[in-house]
N, C-alpha and C. Protein backbone atom coordinates (compact mmCIF):
# COMPACT_ATOMS: atom_id res chain seq x y z
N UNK A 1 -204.03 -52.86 -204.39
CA UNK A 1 -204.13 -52.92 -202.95
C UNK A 1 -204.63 -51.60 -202.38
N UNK A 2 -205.45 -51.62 -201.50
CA UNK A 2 -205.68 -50.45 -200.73
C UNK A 2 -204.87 -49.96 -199.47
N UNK A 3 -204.35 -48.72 -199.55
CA UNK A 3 -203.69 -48.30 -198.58
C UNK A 3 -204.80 -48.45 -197.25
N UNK A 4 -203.99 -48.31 -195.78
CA UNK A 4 -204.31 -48.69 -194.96
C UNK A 4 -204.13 -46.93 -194.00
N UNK A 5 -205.52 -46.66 -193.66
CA UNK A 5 -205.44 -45.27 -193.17
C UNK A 5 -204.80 -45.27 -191.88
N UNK A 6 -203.43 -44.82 -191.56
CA UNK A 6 -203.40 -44.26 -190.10
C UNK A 6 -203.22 -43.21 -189.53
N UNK A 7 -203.87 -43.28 -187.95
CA UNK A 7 -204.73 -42.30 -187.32
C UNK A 7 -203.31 -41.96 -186.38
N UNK A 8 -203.31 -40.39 -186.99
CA UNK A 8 -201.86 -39.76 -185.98
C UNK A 8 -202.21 -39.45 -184.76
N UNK A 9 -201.41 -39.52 -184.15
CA UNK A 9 -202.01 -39.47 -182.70
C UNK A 9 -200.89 -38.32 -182.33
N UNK A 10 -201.91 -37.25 -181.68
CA UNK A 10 -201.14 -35.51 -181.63
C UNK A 10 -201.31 -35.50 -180.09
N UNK A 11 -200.12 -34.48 -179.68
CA UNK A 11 -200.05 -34.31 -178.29
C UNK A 11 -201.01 -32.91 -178.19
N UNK A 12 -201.38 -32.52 -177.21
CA UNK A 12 -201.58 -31.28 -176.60
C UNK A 12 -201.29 -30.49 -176.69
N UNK A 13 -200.15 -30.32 -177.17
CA UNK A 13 -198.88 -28.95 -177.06
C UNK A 13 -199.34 -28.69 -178.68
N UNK A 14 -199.16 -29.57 -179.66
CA UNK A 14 -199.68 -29.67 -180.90
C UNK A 14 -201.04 -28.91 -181.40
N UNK A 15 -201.93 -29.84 -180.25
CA UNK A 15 -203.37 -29.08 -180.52
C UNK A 15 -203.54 -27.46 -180.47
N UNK A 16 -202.84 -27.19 -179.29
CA UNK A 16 -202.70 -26.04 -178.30
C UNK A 16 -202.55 -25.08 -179.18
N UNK A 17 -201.46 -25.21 -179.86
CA UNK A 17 -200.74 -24.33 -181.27
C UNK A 17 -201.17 -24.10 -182.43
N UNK A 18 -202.45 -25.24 -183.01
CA UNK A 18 -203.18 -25.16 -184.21
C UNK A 18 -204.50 -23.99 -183.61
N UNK A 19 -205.02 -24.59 -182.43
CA UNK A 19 -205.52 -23.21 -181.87
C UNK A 19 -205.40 -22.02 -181.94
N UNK A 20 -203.92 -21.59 -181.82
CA UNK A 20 -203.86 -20.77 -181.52
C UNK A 20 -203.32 -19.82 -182.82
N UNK A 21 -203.56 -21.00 -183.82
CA UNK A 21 -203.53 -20.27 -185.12
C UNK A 21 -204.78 -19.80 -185.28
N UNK A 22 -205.67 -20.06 -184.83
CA UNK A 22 -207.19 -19.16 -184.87
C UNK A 22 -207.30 -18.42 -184.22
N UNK A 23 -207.21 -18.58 -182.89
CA UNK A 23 -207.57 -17.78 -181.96
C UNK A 23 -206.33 -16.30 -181.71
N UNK A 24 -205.28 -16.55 -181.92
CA UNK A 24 -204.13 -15.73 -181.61
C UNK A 24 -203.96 -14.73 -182.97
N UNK A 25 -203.44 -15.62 -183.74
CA UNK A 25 -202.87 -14.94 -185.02
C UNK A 25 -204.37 -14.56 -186.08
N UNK A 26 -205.76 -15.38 -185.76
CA UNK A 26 -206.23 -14.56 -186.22
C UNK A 26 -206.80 -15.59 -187.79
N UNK A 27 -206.34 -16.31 -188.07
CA UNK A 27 -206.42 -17.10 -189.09
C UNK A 27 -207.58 -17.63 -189.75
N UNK A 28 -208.11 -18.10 -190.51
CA UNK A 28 -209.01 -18.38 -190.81
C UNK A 28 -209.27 -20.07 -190.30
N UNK A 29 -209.86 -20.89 -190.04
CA UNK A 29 -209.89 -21.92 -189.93
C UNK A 29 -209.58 -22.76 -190.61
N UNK A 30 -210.20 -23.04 -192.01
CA UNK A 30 -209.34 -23.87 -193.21
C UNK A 30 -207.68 -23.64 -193.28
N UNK A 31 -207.36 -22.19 -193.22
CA UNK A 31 -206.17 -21.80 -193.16
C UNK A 31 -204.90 -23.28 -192.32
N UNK A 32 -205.55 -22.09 -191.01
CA UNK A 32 -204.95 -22.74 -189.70
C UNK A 32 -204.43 -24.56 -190.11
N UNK A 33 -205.66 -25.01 -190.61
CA UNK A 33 -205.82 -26.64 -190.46
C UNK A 33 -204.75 -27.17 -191.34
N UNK A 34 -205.26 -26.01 -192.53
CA UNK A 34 -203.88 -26.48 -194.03
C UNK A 34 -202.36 -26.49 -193.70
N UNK A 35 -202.25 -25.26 -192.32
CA UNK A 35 -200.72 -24.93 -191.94
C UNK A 35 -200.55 -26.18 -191.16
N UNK A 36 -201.36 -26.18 -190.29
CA UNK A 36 -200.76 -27.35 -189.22
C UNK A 36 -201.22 -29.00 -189.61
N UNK A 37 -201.49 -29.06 -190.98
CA UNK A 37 -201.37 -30.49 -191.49
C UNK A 37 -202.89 -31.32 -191.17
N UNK A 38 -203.96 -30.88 -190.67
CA UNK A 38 -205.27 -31.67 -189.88
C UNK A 38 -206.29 -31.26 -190.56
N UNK A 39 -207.18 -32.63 -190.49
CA UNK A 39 -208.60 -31.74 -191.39
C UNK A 39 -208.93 -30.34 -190.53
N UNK A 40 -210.35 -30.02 -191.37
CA UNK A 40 -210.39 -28.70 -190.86
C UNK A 40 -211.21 -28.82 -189.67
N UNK A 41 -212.24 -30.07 -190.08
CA UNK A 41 -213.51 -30.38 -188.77
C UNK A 41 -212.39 -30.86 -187.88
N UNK A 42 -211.39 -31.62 -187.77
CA UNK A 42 -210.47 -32.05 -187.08
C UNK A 42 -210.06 -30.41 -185.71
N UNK A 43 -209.50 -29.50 -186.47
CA UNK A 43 -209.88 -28.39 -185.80
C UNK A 43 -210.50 -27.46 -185.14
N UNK A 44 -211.94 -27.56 -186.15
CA UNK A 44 -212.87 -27.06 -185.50
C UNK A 44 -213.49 -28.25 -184.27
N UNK A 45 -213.39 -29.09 -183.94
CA UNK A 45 -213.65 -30.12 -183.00
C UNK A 45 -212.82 -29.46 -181.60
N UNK A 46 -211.24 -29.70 -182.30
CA UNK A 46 -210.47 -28.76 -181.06
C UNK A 46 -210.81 -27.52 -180.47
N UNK A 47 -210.98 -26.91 -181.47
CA UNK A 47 -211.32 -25.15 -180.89
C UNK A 47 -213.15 -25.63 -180.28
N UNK A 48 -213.98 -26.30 -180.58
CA UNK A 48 -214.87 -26.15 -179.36
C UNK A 48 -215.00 -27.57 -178.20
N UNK A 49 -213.64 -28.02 -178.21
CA UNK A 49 -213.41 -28.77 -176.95
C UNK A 49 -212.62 -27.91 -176.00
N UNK A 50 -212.06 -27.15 -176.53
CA UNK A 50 -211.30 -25.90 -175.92
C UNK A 50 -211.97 -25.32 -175.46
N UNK A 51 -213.27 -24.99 -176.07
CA UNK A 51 -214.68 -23.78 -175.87
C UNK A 51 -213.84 -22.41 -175.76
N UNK A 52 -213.08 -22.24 -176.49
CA UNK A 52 -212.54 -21.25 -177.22
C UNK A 52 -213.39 -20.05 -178.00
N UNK A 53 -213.97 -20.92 -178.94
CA UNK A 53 -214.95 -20.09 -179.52
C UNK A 53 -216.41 -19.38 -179.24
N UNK A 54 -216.88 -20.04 -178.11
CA UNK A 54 -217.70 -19.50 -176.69
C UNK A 54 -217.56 -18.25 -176.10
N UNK A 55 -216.25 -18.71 -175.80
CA UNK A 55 -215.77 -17.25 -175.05
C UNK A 55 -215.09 -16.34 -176.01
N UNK A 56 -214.44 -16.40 -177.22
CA UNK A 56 -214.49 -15.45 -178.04
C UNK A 56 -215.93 -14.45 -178.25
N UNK A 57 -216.93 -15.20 -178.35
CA UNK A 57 -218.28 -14.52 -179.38
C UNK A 57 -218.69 -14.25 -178.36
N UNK A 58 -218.45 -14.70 -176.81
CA UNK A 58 -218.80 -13.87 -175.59
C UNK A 58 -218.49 -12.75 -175.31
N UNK A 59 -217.03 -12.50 -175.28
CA UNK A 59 -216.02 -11.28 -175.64
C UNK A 59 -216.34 -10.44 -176.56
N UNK A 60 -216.58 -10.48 -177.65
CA UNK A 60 -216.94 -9.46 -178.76
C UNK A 60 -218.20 -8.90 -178.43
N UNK A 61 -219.32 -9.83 -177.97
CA UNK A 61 -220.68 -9.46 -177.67
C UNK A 61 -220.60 -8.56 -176.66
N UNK A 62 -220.12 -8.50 -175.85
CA UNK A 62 -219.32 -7.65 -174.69
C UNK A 62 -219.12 -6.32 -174.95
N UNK A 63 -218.23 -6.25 -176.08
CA UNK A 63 -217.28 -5.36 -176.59
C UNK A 63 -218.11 -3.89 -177.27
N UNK A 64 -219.17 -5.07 -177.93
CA UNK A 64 -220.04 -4.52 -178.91
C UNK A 64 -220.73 -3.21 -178.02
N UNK A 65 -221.67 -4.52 -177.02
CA UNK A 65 -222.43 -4.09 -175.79
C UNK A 65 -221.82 -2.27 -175.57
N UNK A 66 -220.99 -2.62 -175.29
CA UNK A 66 -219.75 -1.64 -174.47
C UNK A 66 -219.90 -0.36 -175.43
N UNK A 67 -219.84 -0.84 -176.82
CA UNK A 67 -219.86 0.07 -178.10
C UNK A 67 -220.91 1.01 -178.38
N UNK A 68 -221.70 0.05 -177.77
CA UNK A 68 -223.79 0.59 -178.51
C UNK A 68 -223.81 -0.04 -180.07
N UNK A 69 -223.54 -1.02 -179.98
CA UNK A 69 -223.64 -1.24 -181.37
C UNK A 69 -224.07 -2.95 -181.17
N UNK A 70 -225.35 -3.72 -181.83
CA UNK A 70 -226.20 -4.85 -181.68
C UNK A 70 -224.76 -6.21 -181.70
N UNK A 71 -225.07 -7.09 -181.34
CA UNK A 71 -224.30 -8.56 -181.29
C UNK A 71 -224.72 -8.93 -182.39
């Protein structure tokens, strides 16, 4: 018999927190996904529905700017 795939259905607060295993703590993405149980594209989907990662590489480009040193 073939198992029958089901689709977990995650709150917000959930998402919010796998995020913020990238964005906060710094994590690697595969990482993050392995800790909080979700594929990894599953994640990376979140972090740019968040557009999280936009404004990160906006921020650094910034930073750089600021530095004298190229994006």
């Amino acid at each position: 018999m073939e198992k029958e795939k089901r689709r977990m259905r995650l709150d917000e607060a959930f998402k919010r927190e796998a995020i913020a295993l990238v964005m906060e703590r710094r994590l690697p993405v595969a990482t993050a996904a392995r800790q909080a149980g979700v594929n990894i594209d599953t994640l990376n989907k979140w972090i740019a529905a968040a557009g999280v990662r936009e404004t990160e590489k906006s921020e650094r480009n910034i930073r750089r700017a600021q530095q004298g040193t190229r994006a």
